[in-house]
N, C-alpha and C. Protein backbone atom coordinates (compact mmCIF):
# COMPACT_ATOMS: atom_id res chain seq x y z
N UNK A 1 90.48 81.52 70.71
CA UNK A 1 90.54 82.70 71.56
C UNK A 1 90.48 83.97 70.71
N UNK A 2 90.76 84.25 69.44
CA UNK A 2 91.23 84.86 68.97
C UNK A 2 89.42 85.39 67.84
N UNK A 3 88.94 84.54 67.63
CA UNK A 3 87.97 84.15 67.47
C UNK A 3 86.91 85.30 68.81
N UNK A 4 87.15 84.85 69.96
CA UNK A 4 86.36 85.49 70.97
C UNK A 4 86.64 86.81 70.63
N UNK A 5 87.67 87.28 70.85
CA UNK A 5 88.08 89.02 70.72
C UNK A 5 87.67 89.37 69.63
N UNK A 6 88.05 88.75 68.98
CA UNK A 6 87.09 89.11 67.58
C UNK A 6 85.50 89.27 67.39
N UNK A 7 84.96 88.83 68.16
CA UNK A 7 83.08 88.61 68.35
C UNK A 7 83.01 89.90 69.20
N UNK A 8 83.97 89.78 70.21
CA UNK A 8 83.75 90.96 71.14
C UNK A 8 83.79 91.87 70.99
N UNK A 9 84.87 92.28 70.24
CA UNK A 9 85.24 93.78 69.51
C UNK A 9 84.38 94.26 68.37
N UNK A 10 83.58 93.02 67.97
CA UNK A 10 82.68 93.36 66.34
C UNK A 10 83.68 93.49 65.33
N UNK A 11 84.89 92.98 65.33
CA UNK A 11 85.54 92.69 63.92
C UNK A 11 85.57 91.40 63.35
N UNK A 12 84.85 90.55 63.62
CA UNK A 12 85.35 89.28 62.90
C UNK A 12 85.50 89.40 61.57
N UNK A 13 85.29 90.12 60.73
CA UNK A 13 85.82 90.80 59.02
C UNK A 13 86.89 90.96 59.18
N UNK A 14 87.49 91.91 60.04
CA UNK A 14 88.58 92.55 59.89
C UNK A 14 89.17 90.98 59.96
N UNK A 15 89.60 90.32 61.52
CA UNK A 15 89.99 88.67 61.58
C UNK A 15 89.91 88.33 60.18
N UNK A 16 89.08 88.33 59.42
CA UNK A 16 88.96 87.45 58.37
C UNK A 16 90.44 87.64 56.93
N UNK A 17 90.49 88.97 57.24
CA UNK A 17 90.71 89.83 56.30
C UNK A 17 92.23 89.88 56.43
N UNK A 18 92.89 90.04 58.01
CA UNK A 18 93.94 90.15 58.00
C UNK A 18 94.55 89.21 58.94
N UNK A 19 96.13 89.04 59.07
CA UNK A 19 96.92 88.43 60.02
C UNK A 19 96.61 88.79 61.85
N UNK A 20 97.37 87.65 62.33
CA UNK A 20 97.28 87.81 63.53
C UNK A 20 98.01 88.86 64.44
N UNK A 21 99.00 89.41 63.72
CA UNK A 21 99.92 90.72 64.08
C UNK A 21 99.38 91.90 63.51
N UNK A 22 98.30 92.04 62.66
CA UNK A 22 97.05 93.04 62.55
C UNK A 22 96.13 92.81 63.74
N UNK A 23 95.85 91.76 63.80
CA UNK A 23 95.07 91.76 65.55
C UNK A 23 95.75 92.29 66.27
N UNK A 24 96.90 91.78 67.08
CA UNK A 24 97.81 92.41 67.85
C UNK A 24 97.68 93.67 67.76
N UNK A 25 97.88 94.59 66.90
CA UNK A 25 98.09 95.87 66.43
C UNK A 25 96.80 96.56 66.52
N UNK A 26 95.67 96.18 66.33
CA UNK A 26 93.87 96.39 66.85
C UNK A 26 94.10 97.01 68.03
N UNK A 27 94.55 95.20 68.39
CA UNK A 27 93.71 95.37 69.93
C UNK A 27 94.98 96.52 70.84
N UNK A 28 95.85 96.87 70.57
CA UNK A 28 96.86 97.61 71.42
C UNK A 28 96.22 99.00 70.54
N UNK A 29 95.73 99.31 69.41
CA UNK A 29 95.15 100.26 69.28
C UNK A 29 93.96 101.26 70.33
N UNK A 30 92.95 99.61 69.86
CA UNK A 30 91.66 99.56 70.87
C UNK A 30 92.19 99.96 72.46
N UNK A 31 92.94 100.00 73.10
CA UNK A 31 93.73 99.79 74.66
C UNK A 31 93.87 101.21 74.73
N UNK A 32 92.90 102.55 74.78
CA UNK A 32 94.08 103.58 75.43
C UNK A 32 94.22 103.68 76.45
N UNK A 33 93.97 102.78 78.06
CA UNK A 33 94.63 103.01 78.57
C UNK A 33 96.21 102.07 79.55
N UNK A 34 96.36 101.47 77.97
CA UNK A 34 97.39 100.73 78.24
C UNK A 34 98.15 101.38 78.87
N UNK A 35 99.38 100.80 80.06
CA UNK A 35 99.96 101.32 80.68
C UNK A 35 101.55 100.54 80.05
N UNK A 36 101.58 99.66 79.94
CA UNK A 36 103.01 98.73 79.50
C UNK A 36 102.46 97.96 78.21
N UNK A 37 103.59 97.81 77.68
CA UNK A 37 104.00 97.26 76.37
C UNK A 37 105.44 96.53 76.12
N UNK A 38 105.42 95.57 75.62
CA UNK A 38 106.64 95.06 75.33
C UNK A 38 106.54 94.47 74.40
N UNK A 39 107.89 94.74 73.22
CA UNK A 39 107.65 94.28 71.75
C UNK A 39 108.84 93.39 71.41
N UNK A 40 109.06 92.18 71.32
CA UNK A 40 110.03 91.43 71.02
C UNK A 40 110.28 91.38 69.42
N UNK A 41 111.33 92.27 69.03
CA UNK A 41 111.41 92.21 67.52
C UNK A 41 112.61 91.37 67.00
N UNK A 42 112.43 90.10 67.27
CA UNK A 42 113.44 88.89 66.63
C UNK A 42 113.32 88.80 65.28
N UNK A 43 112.15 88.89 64.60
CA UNK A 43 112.30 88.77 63.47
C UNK A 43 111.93 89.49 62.31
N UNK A 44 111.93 89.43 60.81
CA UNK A 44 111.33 90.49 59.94
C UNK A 44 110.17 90.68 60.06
N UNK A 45 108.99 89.90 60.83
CA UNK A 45 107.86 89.70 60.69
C UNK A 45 107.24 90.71 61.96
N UNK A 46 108.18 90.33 63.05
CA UNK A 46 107.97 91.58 63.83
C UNK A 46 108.40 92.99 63.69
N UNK A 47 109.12 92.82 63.03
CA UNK A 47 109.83 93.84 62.52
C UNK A 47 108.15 95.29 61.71
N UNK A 48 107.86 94.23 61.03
CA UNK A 48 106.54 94.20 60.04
C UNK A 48 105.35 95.24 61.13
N UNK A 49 105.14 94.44 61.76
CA UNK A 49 104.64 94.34 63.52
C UNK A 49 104.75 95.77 63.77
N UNK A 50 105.66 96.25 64.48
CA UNK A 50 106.15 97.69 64.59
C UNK A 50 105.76 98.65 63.60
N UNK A 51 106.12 98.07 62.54
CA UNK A 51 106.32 99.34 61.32
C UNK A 51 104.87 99.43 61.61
N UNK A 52 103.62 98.37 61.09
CA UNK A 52 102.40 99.05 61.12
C UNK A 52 101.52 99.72 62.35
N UNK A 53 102.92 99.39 63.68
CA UNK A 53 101.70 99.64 64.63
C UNK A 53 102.18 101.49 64.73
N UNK A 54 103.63 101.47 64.30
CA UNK A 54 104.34 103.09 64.32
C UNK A 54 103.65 104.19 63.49
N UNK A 55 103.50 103.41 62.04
CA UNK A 55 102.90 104.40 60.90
C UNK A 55 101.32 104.70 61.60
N UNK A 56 100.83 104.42 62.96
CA UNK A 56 99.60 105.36 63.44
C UNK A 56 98.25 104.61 62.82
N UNK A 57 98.66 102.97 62.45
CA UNK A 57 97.51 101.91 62.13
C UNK A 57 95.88 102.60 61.11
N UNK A 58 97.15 103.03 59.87
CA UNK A 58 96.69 103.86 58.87
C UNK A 58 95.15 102.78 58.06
N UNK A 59 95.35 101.56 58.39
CA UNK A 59 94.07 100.77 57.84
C UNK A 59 92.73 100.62 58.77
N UNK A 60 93.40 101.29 59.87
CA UNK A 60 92.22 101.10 60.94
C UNK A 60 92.24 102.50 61.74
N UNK A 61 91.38 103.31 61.08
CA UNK A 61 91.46 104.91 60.86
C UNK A 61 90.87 105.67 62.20
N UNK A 62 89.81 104.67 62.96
CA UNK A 62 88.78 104.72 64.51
C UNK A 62 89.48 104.86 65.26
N UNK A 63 90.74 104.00 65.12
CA UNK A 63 91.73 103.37 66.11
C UNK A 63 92.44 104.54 66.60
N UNK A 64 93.04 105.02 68.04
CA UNK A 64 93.66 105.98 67.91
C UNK A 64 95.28 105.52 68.21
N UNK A 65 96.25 106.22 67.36
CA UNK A 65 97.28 105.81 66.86
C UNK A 65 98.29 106.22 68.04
N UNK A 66 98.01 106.96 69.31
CA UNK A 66 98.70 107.31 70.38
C UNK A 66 98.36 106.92 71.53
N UNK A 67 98.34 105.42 72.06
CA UNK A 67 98.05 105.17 73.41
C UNK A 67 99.53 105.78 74.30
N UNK A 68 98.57 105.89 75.35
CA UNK A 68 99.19 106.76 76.65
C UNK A 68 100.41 105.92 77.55
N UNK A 69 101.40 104.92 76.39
CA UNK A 69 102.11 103.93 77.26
C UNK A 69 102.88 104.57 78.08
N UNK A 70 103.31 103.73 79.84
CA UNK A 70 104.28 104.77 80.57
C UNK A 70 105.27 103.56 80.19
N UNK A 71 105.31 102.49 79.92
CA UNK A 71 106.34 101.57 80.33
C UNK A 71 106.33 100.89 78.86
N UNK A 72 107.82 100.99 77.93
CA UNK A 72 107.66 100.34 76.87
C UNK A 72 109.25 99.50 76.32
N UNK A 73 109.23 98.23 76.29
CA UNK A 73 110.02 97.51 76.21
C UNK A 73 110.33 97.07 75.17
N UNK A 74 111.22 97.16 74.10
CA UNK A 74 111.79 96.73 73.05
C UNK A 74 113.03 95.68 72.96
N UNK A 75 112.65 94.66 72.55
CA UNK A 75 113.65 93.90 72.72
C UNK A 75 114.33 93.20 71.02
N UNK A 76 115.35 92.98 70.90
CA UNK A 76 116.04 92.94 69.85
C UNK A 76 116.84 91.43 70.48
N UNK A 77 116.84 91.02 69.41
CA UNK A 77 118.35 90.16 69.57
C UNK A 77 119.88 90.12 70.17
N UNK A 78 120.19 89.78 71.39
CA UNK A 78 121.71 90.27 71.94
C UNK A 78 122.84 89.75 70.86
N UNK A 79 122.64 89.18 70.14
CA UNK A 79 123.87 88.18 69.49
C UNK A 79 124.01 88.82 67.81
N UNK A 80 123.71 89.64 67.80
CA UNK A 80 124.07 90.71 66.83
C UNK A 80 123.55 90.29 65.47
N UNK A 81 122.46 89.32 65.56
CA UNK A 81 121.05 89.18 64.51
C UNK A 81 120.38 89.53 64.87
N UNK A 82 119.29 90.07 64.25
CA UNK A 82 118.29 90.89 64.39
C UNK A 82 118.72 91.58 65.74
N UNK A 83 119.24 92.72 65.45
CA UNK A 83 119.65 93.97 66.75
C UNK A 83 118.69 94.89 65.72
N UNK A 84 117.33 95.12 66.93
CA UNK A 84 116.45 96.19 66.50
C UNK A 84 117.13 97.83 66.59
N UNK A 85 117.53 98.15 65.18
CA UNK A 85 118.39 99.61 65.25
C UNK A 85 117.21 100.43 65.16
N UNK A 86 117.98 101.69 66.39
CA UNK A 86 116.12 102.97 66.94
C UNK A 86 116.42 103.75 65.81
N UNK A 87 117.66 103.83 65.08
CA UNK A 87 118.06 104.70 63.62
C UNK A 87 116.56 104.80 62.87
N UNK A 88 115.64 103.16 63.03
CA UNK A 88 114.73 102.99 62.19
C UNK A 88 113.73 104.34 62.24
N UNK A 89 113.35 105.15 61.07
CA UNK A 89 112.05 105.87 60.98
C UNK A 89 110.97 105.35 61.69
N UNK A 90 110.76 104.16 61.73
CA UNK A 90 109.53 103.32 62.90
C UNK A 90 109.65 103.49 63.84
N UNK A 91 110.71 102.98 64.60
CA UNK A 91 110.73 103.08 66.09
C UNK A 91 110.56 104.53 66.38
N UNK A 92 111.11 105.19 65.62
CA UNK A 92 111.09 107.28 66.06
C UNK A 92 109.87 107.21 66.18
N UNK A 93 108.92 106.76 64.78
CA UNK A 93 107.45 107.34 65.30
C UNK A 93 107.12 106.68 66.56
N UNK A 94 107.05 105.48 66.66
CA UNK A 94 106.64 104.62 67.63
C UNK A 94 106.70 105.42 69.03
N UNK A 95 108.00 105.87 69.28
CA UNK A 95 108.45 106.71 70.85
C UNK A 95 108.05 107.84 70.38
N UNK A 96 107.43 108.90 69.03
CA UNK A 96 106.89 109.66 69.08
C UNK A 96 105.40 109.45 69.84
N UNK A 97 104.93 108.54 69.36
CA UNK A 97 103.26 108.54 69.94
C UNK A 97 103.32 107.53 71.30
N UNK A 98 104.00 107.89 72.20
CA UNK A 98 104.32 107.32 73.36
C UNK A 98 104.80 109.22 74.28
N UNK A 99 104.10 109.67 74.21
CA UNK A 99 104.40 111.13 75.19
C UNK A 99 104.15 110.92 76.24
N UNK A 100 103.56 109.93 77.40
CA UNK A 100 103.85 110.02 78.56
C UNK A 100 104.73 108.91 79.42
N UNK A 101 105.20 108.37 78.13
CA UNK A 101 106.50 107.52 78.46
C UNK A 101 107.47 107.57 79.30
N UNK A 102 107.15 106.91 80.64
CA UNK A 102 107.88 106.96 81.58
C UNK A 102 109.35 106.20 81.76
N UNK A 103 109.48 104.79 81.43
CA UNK A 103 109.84 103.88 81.23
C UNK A 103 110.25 103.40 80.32
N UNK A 104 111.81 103.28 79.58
CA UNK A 104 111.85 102.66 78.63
C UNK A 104 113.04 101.89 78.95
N UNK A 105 112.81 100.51 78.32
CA UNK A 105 113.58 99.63 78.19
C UNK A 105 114.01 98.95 76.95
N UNK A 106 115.74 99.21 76.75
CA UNK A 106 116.08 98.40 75.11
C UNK A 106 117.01 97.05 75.59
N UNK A 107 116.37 95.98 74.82
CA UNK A 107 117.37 94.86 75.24
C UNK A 107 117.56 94.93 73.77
N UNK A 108 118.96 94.40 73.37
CA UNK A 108 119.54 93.94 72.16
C UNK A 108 118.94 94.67 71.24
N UNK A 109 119.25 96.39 71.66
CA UNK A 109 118.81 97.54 70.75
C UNK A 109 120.38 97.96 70.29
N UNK A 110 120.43 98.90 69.30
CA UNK A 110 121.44 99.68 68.51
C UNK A 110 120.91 100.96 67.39
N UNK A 111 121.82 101.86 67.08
CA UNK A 111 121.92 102.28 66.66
C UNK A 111 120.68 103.87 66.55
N UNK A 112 121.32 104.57 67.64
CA UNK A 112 120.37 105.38 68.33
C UNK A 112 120.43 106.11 66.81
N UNK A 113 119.19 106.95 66.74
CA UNK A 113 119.44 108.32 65.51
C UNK A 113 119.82 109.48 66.25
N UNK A 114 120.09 110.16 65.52
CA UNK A 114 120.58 111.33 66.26
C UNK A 114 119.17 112.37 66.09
N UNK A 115 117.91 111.80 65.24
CA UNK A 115 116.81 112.76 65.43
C UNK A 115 115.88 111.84 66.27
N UNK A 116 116.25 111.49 67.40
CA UNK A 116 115.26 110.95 68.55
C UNK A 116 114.10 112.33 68.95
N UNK A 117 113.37 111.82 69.10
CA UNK A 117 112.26 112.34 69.76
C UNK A 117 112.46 112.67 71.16
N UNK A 118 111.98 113.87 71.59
CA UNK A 118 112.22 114.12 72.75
C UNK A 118 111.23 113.19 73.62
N UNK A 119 112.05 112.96 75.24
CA UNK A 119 111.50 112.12 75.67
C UNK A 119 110.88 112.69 77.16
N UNK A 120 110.85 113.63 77.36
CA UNK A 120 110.58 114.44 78.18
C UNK A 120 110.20 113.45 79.36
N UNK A 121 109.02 113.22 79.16
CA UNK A 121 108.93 112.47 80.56
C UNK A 121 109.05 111.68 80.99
N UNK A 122 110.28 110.77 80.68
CA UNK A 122 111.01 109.50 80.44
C UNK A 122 111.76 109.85 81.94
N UNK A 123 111.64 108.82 83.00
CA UNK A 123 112.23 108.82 84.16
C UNK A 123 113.16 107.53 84.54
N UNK A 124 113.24 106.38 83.69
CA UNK A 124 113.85 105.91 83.81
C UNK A 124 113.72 104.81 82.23
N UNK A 125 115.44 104.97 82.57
CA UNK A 125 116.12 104.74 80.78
C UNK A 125 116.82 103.12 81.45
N UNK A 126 116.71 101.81 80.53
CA UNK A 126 117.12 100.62 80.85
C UNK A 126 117.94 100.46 79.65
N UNK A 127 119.16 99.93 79.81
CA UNK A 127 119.56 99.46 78.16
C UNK A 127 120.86 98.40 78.83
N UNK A 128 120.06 97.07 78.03
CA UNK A 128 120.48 95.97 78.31
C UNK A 128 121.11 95.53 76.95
N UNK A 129 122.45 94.32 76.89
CA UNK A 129 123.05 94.09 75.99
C UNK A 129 122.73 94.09 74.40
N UNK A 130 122.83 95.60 74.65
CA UNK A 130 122.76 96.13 73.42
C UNK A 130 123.94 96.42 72.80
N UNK A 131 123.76 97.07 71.40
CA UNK A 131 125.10 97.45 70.35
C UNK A 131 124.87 98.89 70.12
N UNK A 132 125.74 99.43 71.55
CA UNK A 132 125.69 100.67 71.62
C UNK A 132 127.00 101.41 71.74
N UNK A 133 126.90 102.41 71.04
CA UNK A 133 128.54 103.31 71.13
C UNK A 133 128.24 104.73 71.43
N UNK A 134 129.40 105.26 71.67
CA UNK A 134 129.66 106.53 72.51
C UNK A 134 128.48 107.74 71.97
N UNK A 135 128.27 107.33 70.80
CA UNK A 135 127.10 108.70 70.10
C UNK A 135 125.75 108.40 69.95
N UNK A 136 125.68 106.63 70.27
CA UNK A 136 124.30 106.34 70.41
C UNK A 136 123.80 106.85 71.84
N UNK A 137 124.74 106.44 72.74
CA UNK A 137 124.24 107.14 74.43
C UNK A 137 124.06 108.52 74.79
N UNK A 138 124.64 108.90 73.66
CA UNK A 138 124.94 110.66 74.22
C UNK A 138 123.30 110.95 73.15
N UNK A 139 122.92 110.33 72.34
CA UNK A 139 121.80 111.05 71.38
C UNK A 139 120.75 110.70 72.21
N UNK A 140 120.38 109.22 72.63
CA UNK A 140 119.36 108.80 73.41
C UNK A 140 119.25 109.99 74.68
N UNK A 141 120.09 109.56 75.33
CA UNK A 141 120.22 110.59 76.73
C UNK A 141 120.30 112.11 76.55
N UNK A 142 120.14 112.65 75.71
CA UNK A 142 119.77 113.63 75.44
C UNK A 142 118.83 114.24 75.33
N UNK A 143 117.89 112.87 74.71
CA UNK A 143 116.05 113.35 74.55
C UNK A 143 115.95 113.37 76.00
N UNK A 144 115.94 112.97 77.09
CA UNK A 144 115.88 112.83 78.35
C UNK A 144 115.95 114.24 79.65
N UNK A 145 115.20 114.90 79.29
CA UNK A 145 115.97 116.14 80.32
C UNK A 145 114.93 115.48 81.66
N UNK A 146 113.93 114.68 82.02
CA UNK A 146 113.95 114.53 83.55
C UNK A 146 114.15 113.04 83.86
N UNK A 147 115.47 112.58 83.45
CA UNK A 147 115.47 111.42 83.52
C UNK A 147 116.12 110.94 85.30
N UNK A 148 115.98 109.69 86.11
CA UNK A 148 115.86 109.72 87.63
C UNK A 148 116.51 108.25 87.94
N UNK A 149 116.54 107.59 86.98
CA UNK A 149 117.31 106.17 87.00
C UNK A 149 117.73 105.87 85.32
N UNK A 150 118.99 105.31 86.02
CA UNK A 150 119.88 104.62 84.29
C UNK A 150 120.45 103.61 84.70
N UNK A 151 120.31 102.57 84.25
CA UNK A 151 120.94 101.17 83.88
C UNK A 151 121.55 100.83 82.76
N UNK A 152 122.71 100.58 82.99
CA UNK A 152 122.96 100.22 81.48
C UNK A 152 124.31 99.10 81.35
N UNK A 153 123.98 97.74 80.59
CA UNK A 153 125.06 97.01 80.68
C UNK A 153 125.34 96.35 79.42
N UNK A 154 126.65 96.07 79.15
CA UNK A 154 126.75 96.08 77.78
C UNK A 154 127.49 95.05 77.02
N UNK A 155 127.58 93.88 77.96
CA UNK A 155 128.02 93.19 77.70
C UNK A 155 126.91 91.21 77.87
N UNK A 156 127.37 90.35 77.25
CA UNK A 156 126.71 89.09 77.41
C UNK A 156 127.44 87.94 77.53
N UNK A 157 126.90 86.95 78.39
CA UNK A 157 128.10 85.70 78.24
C UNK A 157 128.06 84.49 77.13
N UNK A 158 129.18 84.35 76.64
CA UNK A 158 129.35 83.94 75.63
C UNK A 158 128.72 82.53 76.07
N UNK A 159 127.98 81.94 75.24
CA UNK A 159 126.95 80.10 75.83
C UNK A 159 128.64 79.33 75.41
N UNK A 160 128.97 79.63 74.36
CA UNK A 160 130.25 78.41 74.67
C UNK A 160 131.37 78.34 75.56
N UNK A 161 131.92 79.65 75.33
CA UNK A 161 133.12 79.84 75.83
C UNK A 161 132.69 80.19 77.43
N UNK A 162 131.74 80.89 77.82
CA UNK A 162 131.47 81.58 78.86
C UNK A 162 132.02 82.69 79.44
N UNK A 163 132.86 83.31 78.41
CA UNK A 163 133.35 84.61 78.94
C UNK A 163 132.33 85.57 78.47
N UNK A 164 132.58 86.75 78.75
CA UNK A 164 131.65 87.72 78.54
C UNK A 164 132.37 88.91 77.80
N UNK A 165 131.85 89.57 76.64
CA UNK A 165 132.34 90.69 76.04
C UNK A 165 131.41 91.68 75.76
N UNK A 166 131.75 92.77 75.56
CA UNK A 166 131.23 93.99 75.27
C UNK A 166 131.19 93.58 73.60
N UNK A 167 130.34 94.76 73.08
CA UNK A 167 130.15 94.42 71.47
C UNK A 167 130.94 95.54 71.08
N UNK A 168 131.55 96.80 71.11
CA UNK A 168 132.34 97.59 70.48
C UNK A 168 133.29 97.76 71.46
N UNK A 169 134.61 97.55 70.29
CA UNK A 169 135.92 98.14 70.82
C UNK A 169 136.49 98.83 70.03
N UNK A 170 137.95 99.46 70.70
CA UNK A 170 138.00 100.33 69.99
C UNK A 170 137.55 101.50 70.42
N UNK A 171 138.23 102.77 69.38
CA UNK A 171 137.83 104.45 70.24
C UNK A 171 136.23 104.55 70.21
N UNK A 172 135.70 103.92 69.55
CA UNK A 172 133.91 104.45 70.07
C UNK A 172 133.21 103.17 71.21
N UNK A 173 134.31 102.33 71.63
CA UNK A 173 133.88 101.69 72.67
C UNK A 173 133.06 102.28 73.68
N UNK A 174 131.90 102.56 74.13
CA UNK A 174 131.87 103.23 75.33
C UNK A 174 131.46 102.49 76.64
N UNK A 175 132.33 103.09 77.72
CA UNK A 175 133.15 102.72 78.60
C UNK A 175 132.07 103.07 80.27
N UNK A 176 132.08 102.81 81.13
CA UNK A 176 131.68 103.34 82.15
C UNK A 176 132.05 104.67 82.55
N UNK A 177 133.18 105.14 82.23
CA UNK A 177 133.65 106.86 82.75
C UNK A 177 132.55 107.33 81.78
N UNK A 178 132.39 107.02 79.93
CA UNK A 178 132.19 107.72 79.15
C UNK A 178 130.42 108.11 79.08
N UNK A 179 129.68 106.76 80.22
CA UNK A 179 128.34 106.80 80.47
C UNK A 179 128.17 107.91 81.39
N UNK A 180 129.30 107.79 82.74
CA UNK A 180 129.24 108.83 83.52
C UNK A 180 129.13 110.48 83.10
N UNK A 181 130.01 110.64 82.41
CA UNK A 181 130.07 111.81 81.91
C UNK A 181 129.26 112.06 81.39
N UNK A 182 128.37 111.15 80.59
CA UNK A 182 127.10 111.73 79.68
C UNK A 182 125.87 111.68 80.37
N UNK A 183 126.15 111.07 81.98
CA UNK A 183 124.75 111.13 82.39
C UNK A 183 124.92 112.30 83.65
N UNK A 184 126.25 113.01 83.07
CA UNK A 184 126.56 114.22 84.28
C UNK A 184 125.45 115.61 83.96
N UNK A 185 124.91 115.90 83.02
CA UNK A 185 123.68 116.69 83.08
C UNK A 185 123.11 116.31 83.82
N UNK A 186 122.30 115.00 83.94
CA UNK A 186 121.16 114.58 85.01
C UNK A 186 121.69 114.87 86.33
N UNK A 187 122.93 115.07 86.66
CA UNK A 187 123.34 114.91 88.17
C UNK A 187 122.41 115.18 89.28
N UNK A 188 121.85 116.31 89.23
CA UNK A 188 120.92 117.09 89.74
C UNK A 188 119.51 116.06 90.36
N UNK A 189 119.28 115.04 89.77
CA UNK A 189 118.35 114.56 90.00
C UNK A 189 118.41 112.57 89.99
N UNK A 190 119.49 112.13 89.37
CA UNK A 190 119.89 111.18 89.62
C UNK A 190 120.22 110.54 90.86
């Protein structure tokens, strides 16, 4: 299959030349008018994945390095391996060249930066059992001035025991009042 896209596109060199997560990274290049994306970063390799598709797919220069995604899904590990942290310089660019980003969703994300990219036209924010604390929510939700839906849950059930816990406790636990309060700017439109 891989083979076909490759004939189709006129790269079978490039195929030759590089990995299959350089394809990946092509062909979501080649796509501007992708509308959704979803990136499962379990491992270093995806990890890899991101970094080259963020740095603006500097080996493939035609390619344009800002498709128009509205809907973009990042998913990380819930069990506190591989938790894709947005701290990363990658992911910033990544949601930099995503400006009409409507939609974003973090599963088993952490560690917001506090120089997020504004997200302006981000209308609805998802954040699923992630490793998030009181200054990661307040930095994220901040890039956000027209944001219209928030979800956010922060806890997972344990496969053995079957109880369920939150991942921070403790004073930077953050709490349902402490989401409220930070999503009390949006009031207006929430």
């Amino acid at each position: 299959m891989l083979q076909s896209f490759a004939n189709a596109l006129k790269i079978k060199e490039y195929l030759q030349k590089h990995s299959i997560y350089d394809l990946v990274i092509l062909l979501v290049g080649m796509l501007p008018n992708l509308k959704d994306c979803s990136l499962e970063i379990y491992s270093p390799r995806s990890q890899e994945l991101l970094h080259r598709y963020s740095t603006g797919l500097p080996y493939v220069p035609e390619i344009p390095p800002r498709p128009a995604l509205k809907t973009l899904e990042l998913s990380g590990s819930d069990r506190g391996m591989n938790v894709f942290y947005l701290e990363d310089r990658h992911a910033r660019v990544l949601l930099e060249a995503c400006p009409y980003l409507e939609t974003l969703t973090l599963h088993g994300c952490g560690g917001i930066s506090s120089q997020m990219p504004s997200l302006a036209n981000l209308k609805s924010l998802r954040i699923r059992n992630s490793v998030m604390t009181k200054k990661d929510v307040e930095a994220l939700v901040s890039c956000c001035s027209g944001l219209q839906n928030f979800l956010y849950k922060s806890c997972h059930i344990d496969p053995i025991w079957g109880s369920s816990h939150s991942f921070h406790e403790g004073e930077n636990h953050l709490t349902s009042f402490h989401v409220a309060k930070v999503l009390r700017r949006h009031r207006a439109i929430l």
